[in-house]
C-alpha atoms as a PDB file:
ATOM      1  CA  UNK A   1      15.453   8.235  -9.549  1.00  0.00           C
ATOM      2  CA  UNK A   2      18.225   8.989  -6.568  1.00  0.00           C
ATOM      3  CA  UNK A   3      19.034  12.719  -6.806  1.00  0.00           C
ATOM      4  CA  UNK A   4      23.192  12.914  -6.175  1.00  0.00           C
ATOM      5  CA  UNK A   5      22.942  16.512  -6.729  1.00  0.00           C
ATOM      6  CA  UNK A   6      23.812  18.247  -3.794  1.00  0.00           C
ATOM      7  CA  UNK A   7      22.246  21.745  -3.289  1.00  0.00           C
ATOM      8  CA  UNK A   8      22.858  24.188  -1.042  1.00  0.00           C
ATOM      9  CA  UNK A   9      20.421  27.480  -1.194  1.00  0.00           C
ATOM     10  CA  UNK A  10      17.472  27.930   0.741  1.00  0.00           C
ATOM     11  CA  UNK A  11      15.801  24.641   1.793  1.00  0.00           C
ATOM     12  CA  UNK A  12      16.870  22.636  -1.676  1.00  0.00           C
ATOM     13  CA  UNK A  13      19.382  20.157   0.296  1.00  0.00           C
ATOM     14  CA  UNK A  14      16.211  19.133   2.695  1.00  0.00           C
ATOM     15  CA  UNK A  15      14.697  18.158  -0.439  1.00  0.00           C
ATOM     16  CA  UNK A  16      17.051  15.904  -2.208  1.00  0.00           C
ATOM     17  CA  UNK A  17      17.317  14.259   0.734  1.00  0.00           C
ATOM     18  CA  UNK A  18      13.763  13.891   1.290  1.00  0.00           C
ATOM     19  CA  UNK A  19      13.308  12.923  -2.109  1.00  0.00           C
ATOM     20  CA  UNK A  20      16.415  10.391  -2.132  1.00  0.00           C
ATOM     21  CA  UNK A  21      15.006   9.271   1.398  1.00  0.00           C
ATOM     22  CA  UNK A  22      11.108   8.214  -0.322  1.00  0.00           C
ATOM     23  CA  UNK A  23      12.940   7.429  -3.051  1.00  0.00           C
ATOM     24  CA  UNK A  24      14.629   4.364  -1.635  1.00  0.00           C
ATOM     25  CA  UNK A  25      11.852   3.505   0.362  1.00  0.00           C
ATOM     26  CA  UNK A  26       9.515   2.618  -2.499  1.00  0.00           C
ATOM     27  CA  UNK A  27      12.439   1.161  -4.337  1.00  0.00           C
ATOM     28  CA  UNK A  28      12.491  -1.771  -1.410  1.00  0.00           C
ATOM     29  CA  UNK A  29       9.216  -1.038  -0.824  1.00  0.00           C
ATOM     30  CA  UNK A  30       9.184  -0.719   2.582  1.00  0.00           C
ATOM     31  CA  UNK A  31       6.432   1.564   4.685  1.00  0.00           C
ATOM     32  CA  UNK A  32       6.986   4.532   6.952  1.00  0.00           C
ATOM     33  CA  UNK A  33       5.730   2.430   9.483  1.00  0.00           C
ATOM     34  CA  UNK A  34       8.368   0.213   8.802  1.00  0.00           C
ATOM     35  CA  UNK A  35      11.557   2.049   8.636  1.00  0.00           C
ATOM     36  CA  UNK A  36      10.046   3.864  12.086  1.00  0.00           C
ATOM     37  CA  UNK A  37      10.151   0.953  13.890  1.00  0.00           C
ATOM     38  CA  UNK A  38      13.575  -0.047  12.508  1.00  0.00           C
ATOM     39  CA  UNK A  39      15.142   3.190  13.410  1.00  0.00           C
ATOM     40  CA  UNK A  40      13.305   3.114  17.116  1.00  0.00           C
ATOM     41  CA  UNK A  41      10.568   5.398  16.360  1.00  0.00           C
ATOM     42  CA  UNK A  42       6.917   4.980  17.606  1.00  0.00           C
ATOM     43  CA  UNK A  43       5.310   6.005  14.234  1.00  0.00           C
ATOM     44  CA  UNK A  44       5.599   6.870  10.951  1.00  0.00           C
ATOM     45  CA  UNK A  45       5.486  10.651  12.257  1.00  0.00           C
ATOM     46  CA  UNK A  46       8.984  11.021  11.713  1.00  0.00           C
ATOM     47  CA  UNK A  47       9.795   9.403   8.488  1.00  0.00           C
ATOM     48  CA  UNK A  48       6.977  11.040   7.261  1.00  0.00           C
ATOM     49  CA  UNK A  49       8.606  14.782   7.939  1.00  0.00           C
ATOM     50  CA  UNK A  50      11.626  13.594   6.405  1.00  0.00           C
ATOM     51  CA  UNK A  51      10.383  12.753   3.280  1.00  0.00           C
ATOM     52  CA  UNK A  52       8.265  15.751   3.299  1.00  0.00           C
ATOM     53  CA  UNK A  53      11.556  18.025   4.187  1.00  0.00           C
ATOM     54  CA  UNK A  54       9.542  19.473   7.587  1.00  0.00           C
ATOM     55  CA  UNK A  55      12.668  17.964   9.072  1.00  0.00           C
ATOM     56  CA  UNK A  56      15.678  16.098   8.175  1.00  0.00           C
ATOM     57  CA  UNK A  57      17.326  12.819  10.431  1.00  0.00           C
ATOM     58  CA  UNK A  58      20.336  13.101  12.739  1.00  0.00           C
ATOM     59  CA  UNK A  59      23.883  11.657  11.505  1.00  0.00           C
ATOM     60  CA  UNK A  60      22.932   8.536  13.679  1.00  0.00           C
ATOM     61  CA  UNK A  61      19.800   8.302  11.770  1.00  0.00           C
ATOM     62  CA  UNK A  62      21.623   8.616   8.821  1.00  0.00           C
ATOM     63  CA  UNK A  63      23.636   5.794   9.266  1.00  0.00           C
ATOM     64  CA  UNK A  64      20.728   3.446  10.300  1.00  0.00           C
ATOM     65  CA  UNK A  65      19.002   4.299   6.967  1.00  0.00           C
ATOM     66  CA  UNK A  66      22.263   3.779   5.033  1.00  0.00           C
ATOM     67  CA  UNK A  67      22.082  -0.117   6.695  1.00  0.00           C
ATOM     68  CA  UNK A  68      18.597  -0.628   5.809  1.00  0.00           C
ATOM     69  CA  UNK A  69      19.293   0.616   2.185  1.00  0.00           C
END
């Protein structure tokens, strides 16, 4: 289910939104490789460290992922 809680210690926030992030993406069930192309990437790579919270997306990013949701 979408996590709304918003969590600030340690690496917690990385991790709602990673969660919230595969979340969403099985809910329209769309790939990795899928949103990666959308968003102008050149694999899943990225996507993939998102949802694993290695990484998070920039604000632009953000906003791209908002429109595909």
């Amino acid at each position: 289910m979408y996590d709304r809680t918003i969590r600030w210690r340690g690496g917690e926030s990385f991790m709602c939104l990673a969660n919230n992030i595969r979340y969403l993406r099985k809910k329209f069930n769309y790939s990795q490789d899928f949103i990666a192309e959308k968003l102008g990437y050149k694999s899943y790579t990225t996507i993939q460290k998102w949802e694993s919270g290695v990484s998070e997306p920039s604000i632009a990013k953000l906003r791209q992922l908002a429109e595909l949701f």
